[in-house]
C-alpha atoms as a PDB file:
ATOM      1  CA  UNK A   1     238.821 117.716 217.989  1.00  0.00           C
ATOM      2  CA  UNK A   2     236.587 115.144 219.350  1.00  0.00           C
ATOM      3  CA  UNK A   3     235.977 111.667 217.291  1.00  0.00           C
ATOM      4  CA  UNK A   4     232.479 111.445 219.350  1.00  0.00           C
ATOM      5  CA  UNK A   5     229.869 114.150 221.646  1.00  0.00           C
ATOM      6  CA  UNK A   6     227.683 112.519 223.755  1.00  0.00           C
ATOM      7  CA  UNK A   7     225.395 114.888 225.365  1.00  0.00           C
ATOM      8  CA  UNK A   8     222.719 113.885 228.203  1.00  0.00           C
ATOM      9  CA  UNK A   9     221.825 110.596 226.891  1.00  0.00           C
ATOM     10  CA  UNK A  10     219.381 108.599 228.280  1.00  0.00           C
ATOM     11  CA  UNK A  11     217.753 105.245 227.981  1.00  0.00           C
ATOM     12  CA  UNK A  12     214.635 104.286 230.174  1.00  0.00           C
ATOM     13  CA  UNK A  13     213.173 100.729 230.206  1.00  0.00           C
ATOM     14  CA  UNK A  14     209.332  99.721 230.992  1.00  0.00           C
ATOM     15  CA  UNK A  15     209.015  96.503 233.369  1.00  0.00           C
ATOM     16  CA  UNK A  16     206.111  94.754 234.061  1.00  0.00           C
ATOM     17  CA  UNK A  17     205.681  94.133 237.708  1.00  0.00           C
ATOM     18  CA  UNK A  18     202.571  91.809 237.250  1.00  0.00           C
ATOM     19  CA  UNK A  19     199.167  91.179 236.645  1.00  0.00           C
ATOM     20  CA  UNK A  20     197.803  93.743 239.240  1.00  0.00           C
ATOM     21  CA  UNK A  21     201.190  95.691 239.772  1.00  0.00           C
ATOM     22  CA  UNK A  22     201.968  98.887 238.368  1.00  0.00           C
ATOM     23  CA  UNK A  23     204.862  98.488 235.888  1.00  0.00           C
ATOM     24  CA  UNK A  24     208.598 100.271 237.020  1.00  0.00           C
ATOM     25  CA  UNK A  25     210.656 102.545 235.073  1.00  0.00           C
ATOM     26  CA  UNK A  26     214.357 101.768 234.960  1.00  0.00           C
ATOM     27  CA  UNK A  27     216.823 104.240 234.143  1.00  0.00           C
ATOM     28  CA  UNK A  28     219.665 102.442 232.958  1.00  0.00           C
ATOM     29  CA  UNK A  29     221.257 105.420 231.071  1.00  0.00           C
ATOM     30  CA  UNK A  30     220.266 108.984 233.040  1.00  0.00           C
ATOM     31  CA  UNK A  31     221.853 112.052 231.510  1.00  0.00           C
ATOM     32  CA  UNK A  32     225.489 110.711 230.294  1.00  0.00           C
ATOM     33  CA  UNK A  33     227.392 112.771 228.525  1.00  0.00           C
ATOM     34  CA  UNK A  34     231.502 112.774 227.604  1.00  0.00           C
ATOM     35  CA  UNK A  35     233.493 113.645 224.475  1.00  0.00           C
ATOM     36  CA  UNK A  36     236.577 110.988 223.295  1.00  0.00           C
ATOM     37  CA  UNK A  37     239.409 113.173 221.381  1.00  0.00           C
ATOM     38  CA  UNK A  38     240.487 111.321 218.026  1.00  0.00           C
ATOM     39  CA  UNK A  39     243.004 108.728 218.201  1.00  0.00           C
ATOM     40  CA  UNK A  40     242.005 108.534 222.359  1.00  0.00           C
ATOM     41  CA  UNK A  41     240.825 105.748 224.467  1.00  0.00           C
ATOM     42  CA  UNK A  42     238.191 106.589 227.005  1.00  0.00           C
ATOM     43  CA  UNK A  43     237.816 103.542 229.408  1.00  0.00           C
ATOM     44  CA  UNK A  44     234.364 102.891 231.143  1.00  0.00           C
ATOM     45  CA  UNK A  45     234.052 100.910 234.073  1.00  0.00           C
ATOM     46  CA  UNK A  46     231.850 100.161 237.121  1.00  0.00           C
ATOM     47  CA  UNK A  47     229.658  97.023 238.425  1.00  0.00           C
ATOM     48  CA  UNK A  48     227.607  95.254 236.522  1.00  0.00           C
ATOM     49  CA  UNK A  49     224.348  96.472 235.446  1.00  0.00           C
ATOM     50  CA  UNK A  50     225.724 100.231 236.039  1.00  0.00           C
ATOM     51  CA  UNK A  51     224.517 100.898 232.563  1.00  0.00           C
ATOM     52  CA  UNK A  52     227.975 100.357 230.468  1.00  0.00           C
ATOM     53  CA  UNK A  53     226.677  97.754 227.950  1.00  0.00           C
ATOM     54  CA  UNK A  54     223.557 100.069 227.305  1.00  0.00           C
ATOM     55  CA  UNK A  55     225.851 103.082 226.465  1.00  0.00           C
ATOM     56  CA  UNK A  56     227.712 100.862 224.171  1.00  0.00           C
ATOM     57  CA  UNK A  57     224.433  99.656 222.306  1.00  0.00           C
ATOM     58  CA  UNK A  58     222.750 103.530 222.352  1.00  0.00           C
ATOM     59  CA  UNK A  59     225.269 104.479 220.525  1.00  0.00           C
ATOM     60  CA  UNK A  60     225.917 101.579 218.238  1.00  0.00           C
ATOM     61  CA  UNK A  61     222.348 101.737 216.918  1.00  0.00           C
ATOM     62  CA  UNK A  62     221.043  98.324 218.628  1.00  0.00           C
ATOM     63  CA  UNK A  63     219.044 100.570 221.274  1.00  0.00           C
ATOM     64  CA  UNK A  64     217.059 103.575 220.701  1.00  0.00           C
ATOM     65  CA  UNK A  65     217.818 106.557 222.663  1.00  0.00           C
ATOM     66  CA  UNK A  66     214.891 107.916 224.956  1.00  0.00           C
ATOM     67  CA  UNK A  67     216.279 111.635 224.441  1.00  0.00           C
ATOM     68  CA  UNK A  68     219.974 113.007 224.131  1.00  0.00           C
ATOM     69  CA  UNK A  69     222.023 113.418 221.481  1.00  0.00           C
ATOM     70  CA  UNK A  70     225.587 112.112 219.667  1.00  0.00           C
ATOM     71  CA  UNK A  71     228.009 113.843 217.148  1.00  0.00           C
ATOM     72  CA  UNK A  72     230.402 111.451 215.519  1.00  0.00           C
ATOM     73  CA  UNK A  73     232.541 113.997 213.357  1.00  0.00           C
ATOM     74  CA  UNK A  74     230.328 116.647 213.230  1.00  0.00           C
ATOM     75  CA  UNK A  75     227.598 114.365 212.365  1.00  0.00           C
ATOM     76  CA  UNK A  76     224.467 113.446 213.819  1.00  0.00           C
ATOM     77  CA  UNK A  77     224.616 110.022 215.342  1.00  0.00           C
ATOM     78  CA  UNK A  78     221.043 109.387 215.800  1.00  0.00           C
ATOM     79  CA  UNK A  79     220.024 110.752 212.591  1.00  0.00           C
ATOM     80  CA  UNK A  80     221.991 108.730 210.457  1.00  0.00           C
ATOM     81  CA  UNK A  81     221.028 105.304 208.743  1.00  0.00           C
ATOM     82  CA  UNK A  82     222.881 101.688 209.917  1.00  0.00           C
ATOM     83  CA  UNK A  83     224.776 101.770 206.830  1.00  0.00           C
ATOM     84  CA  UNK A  84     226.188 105.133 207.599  1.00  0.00           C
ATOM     85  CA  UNK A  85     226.239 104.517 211.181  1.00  0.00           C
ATOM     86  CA  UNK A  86     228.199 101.352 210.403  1.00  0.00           C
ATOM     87  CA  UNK A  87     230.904 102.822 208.286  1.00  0.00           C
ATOM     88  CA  UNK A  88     231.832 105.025 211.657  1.00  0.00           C
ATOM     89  CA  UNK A  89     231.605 102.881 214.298  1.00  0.00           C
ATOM     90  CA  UNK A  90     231.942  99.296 214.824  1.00  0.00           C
ATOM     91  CA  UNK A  91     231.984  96.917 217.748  1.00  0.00           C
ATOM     92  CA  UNK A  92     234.099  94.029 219.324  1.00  0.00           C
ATOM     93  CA  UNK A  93     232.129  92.097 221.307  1.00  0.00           C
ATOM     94  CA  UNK A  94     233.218  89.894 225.091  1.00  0.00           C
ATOM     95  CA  UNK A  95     232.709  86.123 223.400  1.00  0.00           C
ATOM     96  CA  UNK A  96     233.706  85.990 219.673  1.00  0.00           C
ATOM     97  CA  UNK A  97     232.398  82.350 219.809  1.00  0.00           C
ATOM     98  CA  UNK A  98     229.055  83.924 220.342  1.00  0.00           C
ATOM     99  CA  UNK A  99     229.399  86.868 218.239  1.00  0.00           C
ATOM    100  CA  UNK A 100     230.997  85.128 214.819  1.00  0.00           C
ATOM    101  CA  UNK A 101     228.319  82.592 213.105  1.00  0.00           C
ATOM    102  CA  UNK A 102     229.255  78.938 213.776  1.00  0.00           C
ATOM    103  CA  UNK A 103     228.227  77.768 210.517  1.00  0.00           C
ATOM    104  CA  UNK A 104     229.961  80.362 208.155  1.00  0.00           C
ATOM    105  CA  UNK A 105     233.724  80.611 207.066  1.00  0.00           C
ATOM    106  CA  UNK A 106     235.694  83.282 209.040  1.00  0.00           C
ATOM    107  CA  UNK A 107     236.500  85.204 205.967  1.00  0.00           C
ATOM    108  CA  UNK A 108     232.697  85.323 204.616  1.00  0.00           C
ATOM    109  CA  UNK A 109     231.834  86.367 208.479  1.00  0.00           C
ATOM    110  CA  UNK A 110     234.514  89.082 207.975  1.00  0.00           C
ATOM    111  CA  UNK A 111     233.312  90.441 204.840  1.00  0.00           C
ATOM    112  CA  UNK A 112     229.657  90.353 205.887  1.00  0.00           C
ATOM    113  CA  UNK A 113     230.397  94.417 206.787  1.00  0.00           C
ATOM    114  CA  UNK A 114     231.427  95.041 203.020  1.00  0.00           C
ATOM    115  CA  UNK A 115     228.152  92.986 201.782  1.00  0.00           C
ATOM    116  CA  UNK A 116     225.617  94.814 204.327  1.00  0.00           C
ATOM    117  CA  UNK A 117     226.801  97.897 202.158  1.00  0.00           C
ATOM    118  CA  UNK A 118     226.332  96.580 198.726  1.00  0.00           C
ATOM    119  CA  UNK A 119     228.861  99.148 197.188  1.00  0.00           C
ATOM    120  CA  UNK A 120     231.509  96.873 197.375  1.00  0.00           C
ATOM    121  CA  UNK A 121     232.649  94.865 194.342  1.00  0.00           C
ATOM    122  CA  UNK A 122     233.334  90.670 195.089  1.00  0.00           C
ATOM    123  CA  UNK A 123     237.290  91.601 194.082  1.00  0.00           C
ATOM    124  CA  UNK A 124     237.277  94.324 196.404  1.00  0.00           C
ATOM    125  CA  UNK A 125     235.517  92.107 199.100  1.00  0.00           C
ATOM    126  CA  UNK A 126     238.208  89.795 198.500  1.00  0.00           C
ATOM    127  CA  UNK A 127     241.083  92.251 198.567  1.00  0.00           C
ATOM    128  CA  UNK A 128     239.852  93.527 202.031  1.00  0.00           C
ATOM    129  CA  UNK A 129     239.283  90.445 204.020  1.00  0.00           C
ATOM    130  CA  UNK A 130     243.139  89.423 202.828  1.00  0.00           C
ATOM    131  CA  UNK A 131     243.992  92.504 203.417  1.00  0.00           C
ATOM    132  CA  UNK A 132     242.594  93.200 207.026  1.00  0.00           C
ATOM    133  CA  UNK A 133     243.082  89.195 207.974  1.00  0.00           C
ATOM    134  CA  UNK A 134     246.956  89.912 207.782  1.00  0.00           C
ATOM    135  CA  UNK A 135     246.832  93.018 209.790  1.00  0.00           C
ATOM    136  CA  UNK A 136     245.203  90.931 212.459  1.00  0.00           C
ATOM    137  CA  UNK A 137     247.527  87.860 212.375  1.00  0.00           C
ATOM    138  CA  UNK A 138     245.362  84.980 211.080  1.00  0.00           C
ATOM    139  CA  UNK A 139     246.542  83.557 207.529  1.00  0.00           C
ATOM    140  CA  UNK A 140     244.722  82.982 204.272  1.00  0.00           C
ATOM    141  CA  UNK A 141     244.384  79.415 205.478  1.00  0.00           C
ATOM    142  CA  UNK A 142     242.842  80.322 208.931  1.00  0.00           C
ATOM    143  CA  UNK A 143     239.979  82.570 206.432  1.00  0.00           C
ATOM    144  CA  UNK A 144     238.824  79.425 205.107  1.00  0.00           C
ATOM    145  CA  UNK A 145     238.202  78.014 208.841  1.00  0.00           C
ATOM    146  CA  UNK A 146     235.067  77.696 210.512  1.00  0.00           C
ATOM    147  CA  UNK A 147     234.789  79.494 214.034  1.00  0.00           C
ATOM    148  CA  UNK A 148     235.340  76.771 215.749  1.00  0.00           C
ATOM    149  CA  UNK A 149     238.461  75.441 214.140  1.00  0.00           C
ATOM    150  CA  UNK A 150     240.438  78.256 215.929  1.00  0.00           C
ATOM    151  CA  UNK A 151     241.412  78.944 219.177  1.00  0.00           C
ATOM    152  CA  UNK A 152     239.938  82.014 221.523  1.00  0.00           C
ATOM    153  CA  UNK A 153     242.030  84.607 220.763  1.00  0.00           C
ATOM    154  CA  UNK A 154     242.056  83.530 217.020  1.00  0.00           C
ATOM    155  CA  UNK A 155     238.354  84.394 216.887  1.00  0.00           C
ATOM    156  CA  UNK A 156     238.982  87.301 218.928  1.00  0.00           C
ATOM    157  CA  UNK A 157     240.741  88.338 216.143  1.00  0.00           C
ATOM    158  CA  UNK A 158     238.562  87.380 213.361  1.00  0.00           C
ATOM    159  CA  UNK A 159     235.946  90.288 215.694  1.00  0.00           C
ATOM    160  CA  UNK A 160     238.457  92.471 215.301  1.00  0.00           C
ATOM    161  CA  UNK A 161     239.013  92.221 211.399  1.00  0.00           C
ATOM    162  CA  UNK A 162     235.311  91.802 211.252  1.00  0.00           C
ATOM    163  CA  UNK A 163     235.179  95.354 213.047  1.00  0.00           C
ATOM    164  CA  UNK A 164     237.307  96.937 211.255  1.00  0.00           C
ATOM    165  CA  UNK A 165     236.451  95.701 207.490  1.00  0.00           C
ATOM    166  CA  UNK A 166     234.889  98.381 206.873  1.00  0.00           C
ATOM    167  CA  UNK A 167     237.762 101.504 208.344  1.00  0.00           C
ATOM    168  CA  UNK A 168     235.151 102.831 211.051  1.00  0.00           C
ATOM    169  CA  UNK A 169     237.107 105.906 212.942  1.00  0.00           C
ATOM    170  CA  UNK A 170     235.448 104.894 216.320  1.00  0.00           C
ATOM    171  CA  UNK A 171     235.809 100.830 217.642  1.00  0.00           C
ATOM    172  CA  UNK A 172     233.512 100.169 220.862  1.00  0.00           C
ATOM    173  CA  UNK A 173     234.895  97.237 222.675  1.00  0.00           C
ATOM    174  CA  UNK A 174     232.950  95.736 225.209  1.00  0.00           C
ATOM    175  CA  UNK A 175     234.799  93.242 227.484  1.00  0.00           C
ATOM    176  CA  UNK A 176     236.875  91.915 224.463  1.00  0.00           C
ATOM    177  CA  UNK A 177     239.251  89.794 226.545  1.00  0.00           C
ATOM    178  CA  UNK A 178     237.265  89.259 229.368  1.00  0.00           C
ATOM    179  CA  UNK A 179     236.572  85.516 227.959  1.00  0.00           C
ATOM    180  CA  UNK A 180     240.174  84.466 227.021  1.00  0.00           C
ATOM    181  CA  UNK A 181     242.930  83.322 229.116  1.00  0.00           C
ATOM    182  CA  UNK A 182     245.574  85.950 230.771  1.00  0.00           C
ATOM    183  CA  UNK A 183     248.373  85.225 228.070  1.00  0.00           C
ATOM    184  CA  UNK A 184     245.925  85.713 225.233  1.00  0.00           C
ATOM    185  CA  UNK A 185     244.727  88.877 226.712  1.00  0.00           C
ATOM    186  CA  UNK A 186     248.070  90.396 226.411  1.00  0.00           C
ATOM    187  CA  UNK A 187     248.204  89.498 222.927  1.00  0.00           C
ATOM    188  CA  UNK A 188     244.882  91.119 221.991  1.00  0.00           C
ATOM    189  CA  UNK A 189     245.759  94.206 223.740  1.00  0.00           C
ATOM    190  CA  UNK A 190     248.778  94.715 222.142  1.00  0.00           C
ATOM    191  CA  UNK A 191     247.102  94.442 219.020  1.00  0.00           C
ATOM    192  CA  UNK A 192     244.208  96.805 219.670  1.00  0.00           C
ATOM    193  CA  UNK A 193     246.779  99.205 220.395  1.00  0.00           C
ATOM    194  CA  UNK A 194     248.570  98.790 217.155  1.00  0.00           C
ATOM    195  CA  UNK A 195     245.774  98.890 215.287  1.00  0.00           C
ATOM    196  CA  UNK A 196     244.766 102.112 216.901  1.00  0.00           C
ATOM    197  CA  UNK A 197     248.358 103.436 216.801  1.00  0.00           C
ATOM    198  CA  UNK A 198     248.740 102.108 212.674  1.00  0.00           C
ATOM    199  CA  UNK A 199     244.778 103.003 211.526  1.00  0.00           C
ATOM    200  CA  UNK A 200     244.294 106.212 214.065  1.00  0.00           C
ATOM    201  CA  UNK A 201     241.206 104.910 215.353  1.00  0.00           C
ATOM    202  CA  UNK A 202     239.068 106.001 218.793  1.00  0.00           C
ATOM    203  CA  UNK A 203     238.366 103.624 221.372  1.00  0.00           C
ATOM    204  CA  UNK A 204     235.458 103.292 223.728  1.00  0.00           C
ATOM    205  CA  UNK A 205     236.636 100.516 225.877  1.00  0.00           C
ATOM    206  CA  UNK A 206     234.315  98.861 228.267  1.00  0.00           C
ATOM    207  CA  UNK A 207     235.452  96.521 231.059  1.00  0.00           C
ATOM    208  CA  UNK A 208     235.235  95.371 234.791  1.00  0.00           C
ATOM    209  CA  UNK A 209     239.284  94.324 235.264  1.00  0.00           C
ATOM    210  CA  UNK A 210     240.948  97.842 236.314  1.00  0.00           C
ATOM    211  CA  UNK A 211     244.335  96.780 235.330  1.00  0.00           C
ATOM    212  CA  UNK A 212     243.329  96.426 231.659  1.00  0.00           C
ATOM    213  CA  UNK A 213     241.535 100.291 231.732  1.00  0.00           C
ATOM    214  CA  UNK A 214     244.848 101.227 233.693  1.00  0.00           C
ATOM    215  CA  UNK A 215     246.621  99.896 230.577  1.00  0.00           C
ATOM    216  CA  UNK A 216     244.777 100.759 227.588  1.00  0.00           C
ATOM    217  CA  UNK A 217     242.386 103.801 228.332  1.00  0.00           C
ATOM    218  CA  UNK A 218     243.728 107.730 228.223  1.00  0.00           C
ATOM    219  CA  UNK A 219     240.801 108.826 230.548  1.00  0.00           C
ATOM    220  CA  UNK A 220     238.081 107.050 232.295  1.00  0.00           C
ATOM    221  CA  UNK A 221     234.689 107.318 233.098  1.00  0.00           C
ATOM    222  CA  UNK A 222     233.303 105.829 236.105  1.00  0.00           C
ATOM    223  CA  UNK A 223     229.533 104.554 235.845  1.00  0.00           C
ATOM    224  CA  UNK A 224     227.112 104.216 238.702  1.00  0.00           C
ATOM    225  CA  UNK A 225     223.306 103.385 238.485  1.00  0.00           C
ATOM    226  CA  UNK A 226     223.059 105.291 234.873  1.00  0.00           C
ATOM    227  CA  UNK A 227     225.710 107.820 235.542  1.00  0.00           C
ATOM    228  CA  UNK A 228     229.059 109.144 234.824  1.00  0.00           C
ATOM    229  CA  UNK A 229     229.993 110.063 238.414  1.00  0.00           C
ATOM    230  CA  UNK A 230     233.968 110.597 237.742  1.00  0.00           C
ATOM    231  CA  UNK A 231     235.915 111.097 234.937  1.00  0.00           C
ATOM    232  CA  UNK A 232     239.170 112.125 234.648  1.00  0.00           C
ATOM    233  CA  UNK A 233     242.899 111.503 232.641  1.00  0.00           C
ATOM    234  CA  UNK A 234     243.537 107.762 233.739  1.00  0.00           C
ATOM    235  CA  UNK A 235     246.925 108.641 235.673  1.00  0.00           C
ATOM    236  CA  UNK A 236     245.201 110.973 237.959  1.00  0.00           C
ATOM    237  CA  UNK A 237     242.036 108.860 238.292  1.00  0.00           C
ATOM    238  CA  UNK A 238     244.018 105.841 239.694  1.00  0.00           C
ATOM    239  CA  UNK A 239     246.668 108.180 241.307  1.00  0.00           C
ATOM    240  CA  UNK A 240     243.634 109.888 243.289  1.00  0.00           C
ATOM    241  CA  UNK A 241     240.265 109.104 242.836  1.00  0.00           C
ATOM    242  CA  UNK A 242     237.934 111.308 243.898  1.00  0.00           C
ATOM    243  CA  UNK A 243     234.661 109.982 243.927  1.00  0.00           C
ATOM    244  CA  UNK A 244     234.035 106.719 247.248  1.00  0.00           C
ATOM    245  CA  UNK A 245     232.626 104.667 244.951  1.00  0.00           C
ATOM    246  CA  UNK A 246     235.596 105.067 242.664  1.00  0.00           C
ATOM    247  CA  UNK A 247     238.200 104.838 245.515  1.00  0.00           C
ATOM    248  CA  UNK A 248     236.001 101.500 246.730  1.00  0.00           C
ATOM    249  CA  UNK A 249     236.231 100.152 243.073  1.00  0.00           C
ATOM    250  CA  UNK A 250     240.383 100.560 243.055  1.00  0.00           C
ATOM    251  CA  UNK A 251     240.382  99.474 246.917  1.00  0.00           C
ATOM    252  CA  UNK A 252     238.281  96.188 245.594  1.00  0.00           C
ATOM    253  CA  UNK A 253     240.895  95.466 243.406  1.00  0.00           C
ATOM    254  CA  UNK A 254     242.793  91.755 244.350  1.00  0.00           C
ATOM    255  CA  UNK A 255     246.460  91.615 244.632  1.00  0.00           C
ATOM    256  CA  UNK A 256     249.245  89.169 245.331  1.00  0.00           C
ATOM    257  CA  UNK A 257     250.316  89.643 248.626  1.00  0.00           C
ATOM    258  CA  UNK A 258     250.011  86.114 250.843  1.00  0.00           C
ATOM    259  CA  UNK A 259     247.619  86.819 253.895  1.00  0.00           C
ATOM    260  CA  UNK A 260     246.051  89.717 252.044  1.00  0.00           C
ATOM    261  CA  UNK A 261     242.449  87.752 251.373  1.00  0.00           C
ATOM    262  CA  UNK A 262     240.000  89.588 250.133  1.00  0.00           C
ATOM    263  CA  UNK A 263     239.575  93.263 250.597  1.00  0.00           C
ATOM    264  CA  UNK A 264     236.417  94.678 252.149  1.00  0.00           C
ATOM    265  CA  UNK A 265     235.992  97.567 250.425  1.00  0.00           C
ATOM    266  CA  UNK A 266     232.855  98.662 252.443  1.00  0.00           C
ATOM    267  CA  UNK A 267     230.233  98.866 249.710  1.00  0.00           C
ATOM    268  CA  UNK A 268     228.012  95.938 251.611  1.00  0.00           C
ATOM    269  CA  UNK A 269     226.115  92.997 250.170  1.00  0.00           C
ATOM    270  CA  UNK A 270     222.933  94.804 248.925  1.00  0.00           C
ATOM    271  CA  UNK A 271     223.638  95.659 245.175  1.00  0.00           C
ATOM    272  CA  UNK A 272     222.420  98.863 243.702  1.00  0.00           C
ATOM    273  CA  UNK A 273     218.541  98.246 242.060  1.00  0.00           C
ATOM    274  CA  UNK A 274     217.945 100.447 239.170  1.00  0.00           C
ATOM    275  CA  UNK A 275     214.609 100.234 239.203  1.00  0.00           C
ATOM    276  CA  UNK A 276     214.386 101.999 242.618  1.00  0.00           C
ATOM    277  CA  UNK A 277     217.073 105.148 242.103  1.00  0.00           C
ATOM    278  CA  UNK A 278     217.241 106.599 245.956  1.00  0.00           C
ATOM    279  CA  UNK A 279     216.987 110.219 246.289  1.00  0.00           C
ATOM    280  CA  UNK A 280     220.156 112.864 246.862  1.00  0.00           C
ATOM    281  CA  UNK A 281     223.201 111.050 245.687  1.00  0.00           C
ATOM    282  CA  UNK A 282     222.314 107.915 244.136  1.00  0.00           C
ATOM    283  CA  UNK A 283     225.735 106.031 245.841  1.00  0.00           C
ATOM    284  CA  UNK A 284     224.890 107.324 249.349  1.00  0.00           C
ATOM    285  CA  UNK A 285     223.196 104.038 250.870  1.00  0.00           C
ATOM    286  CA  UNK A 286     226.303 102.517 250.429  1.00  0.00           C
ATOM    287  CA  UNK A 287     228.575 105.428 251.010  1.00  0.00           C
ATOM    288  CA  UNK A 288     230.809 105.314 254.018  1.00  0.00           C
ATOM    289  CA  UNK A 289     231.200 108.902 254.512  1.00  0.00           C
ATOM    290  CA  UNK A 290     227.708 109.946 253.719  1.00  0.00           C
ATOM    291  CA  UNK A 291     226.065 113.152 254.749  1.00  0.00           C
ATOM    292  CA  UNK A 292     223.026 114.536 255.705  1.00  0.00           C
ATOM    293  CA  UNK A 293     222.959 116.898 252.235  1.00  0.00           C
ATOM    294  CA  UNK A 294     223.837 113.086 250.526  1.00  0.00           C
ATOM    295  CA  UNK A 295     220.191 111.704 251.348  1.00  0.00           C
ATOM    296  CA  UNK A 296     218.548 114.493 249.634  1.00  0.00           C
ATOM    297  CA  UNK A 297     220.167 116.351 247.365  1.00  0.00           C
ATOM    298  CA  UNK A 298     221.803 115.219 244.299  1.00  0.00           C
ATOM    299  CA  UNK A 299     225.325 116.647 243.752  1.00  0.00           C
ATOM    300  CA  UNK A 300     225.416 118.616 240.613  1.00  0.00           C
ATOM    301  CA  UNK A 301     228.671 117.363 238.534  1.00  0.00           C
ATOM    302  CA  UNK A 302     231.888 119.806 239.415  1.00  0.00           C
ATOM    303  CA  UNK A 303     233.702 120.304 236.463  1.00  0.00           C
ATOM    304  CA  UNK A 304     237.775 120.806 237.014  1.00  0.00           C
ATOM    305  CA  UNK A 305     241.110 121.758 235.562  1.00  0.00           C
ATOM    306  CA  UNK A 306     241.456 119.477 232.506  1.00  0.00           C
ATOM    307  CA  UNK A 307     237.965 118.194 231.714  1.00  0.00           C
ATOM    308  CA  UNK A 308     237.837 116.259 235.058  1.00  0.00           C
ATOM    309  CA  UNK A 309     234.377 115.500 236.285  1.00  0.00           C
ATOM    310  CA  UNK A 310     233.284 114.745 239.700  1.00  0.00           C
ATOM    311  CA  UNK A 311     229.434 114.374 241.167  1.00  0.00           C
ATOM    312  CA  UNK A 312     230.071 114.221 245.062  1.00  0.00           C
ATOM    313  CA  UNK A 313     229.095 116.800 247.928  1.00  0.00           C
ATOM    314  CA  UNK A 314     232.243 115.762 249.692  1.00  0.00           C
ATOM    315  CA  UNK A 315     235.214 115.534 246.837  1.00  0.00           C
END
């Protein structure tokens, strides 16, 4: 059974191009749709401004879907009020020191979830912020810190209890270690997956570094320019990638190796402009082993053993 159905969302922005300029339509979210099993961790990667972070806030609540539609265990995502929304899915932001308010204690900050609701009793408040704190790895002392009395991955935790005050089934985690130092990362990894392990919660994880989604995700969607254009179990994904602009993402990736440098990948310098989509396959200016067929017709998604997802002419 799937924790979360997303089915051919979309999300299109207005710009202003000027005074005398017509204004541009970009599509930053163009027909997505994927399904996360309970208990699973679907990773979600690509470059930035792919349209990742604009998933993540369609189906938090903090954007407004232009049309599609989202189940979260068998209910209507969309439909629902933030309060409801809220007590299913949660997020953990990149920065805590940007997300958690510098001027409140960590423990109020955690127990703002429990407030919002207003069904909560202040003994029960209480009782959960110990309770979750501990589960976490920050003491009773470090609750009556301010944010900035703790180190990174101590507020990285205080997101964490924050996100899960409230027992959501689904977390959405959007670069949540990108901002801490390699050693810390480890340590909040290992505790996400506890906590998912321990609680049975779904993950939506969102990052750029490969080797974390190699770590942490059971499948993996690859974004480009609004869409899902692979997705597939994250063994076979990284095993054999099937999409070239999935196979130029792992080929971009830096290793150890003296004399190595840096890769060149073959993706050029121009990045991809969502606000001018090209016709046929949306990656094919920048595709090495583009077609004719690529330049004007878009690839319709091929759909293989599995649940594995591929839009390319050529895969």
């Amino acid at each position: 059974m799937s924790a979360i159905e997303v089915a051919n969302l979309r999300r299109e922005f207005r710009v202003r191009s000027g005074l005398f300029a017509a204004d541009k339509h970009v599509i930053a979210v163009d027909d997505v749709t994927f399904g996360v099993p309970a208990g699973g961790v679907l990773g979600i990667v690509g470059e930035s401004g792919c349209g990742k972070s604009t998933l993540a806030r369609l189906i938090l609540g903090l954007l407004t879907p232009t049309s599609g539609s989202a189940l979260v265990e068998g209910k209507r995502l969309f439909a629902l009020d933030r309060k409801a929304r809220a007590r299913l899915i949660q997020p953990v932001f990149q920065d805590p020191f940007a997300s958690l308010n510098p001027r409140r204690l960590v423990k109020d900050i955690v127990a703002l979830p429990l407030a919002a609701q207003g069904t909560f009793t202040r003994g029960e408040i209480a009782r959960r912020v110990a309770t979750i704190l501990e589960r976490v790895g920050l003491s009773a002392e470090m609750g009556d810190r301010m944010p900035a009395q703790l180190s990174g991955g101590q507020r990285q935790r205080a997101a964490i209890a924050r996100a899960l005050v409230l027992e959501p089934r689904i977390v959405i985690c959007d670069e949540p270690t990108s901002a801490l130092d390699v050693s810390v990362q480890a340590q909040i990894l290992n505790l996400l997956a506890d906590l998912r392990r321990d609680l049975g919660l779904t993950y939506i994880f969102i990052s750029h570094n490969l080797a974390v989604v190699e770590h942490v995700a059971s499948e993996v969607a690859v974004m480009y320019l609004g869409r899902i254009v692979e997705r597939n179990e994250t063994d076979a994904l990284f095993r054999r990638p099937r999409h070239p602009y999935t196979q130029a993402l792992l080929a971009s990736v830096l290793t150890p190796e003296p004399g190595r440098g840096v890769p060149d990948v073959g993706l050029g310098d121009t990045l991809p402009d969502p606000a001018n989509i090209p016709p046929g396959c949306r990656f094919h200016p920048r595709c090495r082993i583009a077609v004719e067929r690529c330049r004007s017709v878009a690839p319709a998604p091929m759909v293989g053993a599995g649940g594995a997802m591929v839009e390319c002419h050529l895969a």
